[in-house]
C-alpha atoms as a PDB file:
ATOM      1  CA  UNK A   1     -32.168 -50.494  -3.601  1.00  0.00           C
ATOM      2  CA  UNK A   2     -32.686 -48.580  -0.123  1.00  0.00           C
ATOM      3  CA  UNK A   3     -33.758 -45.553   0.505  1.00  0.00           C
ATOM      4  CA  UNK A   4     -33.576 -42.801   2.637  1.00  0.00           C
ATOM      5  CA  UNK A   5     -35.611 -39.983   4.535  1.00  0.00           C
ATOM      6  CA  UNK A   6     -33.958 -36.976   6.486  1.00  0.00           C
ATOM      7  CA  UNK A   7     -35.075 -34.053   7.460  1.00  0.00           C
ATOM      8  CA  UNK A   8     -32.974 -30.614   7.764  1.00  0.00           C
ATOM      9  CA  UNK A   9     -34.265 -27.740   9.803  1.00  0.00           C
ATOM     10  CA  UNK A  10     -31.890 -24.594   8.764  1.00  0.00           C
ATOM     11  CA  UNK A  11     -33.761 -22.219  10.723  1.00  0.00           C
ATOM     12  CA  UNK A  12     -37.208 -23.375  10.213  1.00  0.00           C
ATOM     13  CA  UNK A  13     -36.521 -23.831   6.657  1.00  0.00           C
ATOM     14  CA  UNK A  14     -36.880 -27.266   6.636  1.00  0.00           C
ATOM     15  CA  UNK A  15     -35.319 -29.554   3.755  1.00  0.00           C
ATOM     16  CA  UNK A  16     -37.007 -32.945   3.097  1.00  0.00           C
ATOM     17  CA  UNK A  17     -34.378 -35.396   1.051  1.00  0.00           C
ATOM     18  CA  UNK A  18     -35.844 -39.147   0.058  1.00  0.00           C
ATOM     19  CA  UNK A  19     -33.872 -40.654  -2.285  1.00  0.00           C
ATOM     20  CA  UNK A  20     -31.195 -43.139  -2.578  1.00  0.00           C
ATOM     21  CA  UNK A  21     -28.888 -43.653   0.102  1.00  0.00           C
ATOM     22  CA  UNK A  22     -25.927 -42.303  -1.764  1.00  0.00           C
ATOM     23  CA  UNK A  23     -28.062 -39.019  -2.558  1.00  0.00           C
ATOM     24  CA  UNK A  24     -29.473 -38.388   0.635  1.00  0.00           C
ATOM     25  CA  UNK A  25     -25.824 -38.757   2.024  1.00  0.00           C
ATOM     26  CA  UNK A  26     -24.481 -36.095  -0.576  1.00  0.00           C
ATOM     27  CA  UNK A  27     -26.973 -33.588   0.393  1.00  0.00           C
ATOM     28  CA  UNK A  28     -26.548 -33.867   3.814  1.00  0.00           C
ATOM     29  CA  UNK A  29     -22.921 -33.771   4.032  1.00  0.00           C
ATOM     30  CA  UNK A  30     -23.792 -30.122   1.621  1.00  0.00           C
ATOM     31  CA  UNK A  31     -26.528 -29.171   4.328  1.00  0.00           C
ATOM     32  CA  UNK A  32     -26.660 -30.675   7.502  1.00  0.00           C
ATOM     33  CA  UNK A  33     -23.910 -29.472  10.403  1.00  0.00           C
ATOM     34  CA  UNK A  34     -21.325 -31.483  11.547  1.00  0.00           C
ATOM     35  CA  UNK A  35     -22.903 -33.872  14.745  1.00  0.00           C
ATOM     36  CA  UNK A  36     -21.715 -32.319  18.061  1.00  0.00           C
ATOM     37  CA  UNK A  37     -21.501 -28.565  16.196  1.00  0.00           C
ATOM     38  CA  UNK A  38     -23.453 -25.380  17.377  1.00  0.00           C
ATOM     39  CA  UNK A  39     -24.093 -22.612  15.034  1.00  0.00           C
ATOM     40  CA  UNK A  40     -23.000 -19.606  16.450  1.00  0.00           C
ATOM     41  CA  UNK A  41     -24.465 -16.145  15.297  1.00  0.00           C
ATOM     42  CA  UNK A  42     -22.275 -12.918  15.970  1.00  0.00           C
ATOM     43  CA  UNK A  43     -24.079 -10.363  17.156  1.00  0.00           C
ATOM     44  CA  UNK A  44     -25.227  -7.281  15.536  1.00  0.00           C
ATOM     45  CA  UNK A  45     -23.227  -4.433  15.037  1.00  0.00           C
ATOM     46  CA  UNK A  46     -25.246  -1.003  15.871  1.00  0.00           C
ATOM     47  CA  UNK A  47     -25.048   1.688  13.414  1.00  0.00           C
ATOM     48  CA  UNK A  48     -22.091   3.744  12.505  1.00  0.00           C
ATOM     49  CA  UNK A  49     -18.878   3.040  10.760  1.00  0.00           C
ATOM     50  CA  UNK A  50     -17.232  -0.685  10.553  1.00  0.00           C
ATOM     51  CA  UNK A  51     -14.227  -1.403  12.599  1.00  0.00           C
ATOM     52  CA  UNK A  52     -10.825  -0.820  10.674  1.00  0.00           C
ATOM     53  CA  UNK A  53      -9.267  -4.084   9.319  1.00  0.00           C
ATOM     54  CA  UNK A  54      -5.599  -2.765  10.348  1.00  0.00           C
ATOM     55  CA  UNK A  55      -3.372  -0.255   9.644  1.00  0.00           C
ATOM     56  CA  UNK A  56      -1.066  -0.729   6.636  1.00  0.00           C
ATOM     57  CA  UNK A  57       2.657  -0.094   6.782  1.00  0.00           C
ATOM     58  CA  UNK A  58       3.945   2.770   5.302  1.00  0.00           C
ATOM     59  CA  UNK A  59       6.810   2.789   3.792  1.00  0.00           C
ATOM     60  CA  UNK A  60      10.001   4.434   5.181  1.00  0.00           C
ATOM     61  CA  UNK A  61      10.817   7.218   2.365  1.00  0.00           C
ATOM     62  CA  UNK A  62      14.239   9.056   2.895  1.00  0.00           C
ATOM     63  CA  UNK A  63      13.423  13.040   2.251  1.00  0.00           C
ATOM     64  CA  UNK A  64      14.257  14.698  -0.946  1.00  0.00           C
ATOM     65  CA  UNK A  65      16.338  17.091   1.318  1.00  0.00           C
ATOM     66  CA  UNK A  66      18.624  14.154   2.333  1.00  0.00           C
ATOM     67  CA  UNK A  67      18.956  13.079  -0.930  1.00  0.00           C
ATOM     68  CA  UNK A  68      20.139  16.195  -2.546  1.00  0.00           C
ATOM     69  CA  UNK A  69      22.619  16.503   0.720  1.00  0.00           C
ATOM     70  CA  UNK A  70      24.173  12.969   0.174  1.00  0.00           C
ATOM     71  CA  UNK A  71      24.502  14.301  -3.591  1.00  0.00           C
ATOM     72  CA  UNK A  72      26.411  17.085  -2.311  1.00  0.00           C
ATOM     73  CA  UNK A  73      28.759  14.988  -0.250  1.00  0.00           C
ATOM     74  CA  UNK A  74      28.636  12.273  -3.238  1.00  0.00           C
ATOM     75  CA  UNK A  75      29.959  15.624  -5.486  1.00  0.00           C
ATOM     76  CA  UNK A  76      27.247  15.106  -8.246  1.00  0.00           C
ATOM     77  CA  UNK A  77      27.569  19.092  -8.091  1.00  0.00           C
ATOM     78  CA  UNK A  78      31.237  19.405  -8.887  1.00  0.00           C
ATOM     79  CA  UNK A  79      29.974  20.753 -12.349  1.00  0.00           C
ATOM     80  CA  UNK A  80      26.840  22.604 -13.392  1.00  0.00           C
ATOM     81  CA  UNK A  81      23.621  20.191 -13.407  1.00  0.00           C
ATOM     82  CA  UNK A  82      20.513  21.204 -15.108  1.00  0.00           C
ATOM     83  CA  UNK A  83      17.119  19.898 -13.246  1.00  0.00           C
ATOM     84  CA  UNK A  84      16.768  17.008 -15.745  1.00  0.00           C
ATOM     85  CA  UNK A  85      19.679  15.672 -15.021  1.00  0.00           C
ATOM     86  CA  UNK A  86      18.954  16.182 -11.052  1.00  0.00           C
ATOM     87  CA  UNK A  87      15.704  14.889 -10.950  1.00  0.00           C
ATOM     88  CA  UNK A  88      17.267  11.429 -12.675  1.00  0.00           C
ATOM     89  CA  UNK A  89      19.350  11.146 -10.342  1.00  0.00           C
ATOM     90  CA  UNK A  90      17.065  11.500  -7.382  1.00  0.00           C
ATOM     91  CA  UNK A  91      13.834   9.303  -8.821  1.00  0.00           C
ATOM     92  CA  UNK A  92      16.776   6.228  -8.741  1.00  0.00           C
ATOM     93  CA  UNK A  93      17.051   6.606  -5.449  1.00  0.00           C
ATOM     94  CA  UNK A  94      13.904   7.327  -4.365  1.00  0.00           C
ATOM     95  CA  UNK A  95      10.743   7.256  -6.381  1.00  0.00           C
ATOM     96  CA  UNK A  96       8.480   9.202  -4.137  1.00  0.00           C
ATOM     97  CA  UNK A  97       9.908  12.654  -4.434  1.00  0.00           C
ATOM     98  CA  UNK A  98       8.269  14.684  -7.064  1.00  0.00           C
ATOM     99  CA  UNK A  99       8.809  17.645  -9.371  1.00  0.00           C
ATOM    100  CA  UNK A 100       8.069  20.071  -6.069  1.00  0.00           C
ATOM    101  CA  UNK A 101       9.532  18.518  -3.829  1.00  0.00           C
ATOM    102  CA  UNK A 102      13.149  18.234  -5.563  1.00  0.00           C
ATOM    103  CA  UNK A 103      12.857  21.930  -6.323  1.00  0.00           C
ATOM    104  CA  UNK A 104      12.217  22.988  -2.720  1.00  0.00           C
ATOM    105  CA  UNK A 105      15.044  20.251  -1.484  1.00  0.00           C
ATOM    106  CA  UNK A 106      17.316  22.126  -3.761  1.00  0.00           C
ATOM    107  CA  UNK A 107      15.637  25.863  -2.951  1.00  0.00           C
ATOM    108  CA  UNK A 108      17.164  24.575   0.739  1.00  0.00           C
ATOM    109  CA  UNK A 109      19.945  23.811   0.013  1.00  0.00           C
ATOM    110  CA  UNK A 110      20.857  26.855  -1.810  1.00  0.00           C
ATOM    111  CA  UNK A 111      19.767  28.799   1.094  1.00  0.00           C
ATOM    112  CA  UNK A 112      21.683  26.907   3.291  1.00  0.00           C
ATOM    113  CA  UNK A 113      24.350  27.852   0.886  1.00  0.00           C
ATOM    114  CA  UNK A 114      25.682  24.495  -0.319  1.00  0.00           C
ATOM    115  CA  UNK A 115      24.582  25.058  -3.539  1.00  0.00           C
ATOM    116  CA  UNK A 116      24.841  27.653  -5.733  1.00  0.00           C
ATOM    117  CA  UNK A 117      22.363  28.789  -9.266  1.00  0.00           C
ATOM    118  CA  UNK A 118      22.865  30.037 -12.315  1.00  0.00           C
ATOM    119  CA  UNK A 119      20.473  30.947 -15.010  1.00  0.00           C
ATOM    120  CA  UNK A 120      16.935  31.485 -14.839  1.00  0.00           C
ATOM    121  CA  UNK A 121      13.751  29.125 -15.818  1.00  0.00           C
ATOM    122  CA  UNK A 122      14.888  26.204 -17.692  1.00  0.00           C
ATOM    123  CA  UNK A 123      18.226  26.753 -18.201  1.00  0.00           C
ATOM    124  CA  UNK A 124      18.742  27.039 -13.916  1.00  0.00           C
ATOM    125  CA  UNK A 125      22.044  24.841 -13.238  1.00  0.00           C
ATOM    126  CA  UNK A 126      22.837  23.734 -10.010  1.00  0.00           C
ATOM    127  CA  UNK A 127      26.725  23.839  -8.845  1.00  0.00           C
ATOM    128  CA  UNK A 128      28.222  23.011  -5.593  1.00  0.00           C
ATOM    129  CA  UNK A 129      29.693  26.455  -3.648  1.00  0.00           C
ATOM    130  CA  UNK A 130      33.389  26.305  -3.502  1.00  0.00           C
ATOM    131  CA  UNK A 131      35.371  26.646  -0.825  1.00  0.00           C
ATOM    132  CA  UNK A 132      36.883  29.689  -0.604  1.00  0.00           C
END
């Protein structure tokens, strides 16, 4: 049986494999750079905060405001709607718009005077203004 002797210098840690051919070809193929390759070292980054990998896209959310108005044209108002019932209707469009931001889409809109309330605290119901 043959053997064989190489010697790998990966940066002047040298590796010494003797052993069958078979071996020594297993290790090298592990350790030793392709023939004709040249490592190439980046160079070091100075102090301070890494480079950004890349901005993420944001998603395109349609405003609570809009949704309530589309309601209003869609005449989910044409009766009295407690919040509940409201805020349903708004998360299955939109998912994003909270408690807060429903109540101050509808605050708008009665202020705007598309929408009229009734009642105070929870029992507030929501009605479209009628045409007079």
């Amino acid at each position: 049986m043959s053997e064989a002797k190489v010697y790998i210098d990966l940066k002047e840690e040298i590796i010494e494999l003797v052993g069958p051919i078979d071996f020594v070809e297993k290790y090298m193929a592990k350790y030793a750079p392709p023939a004709g390759t040249v490592a190439v070292e980046k160079p070091a980054r100075g102090p301070g905060r890494p480079p950004k990998l890349g901005q993420q896209a944001k998603k395109k959310r349609v405003s609570c405001d809009k949704i309530i108005g589309g309601m209003i044209k869609a005449e989910f108002f044409s009766q009295a709607r407690g919040f509940g019932a409201i805020k349903a209707e708004v998360l299955n469009t939109d998912s994003g718009c909270s408690d807060n931001r429903i109540r101050k889409a509808l605050k708008n809109a009665i202020l705007g005077g598309k929408l009229v309330a009734s009642g105070a605290g929870r029992g507030m119901k929501y009605a479209r203004v009628q045409p007079t």
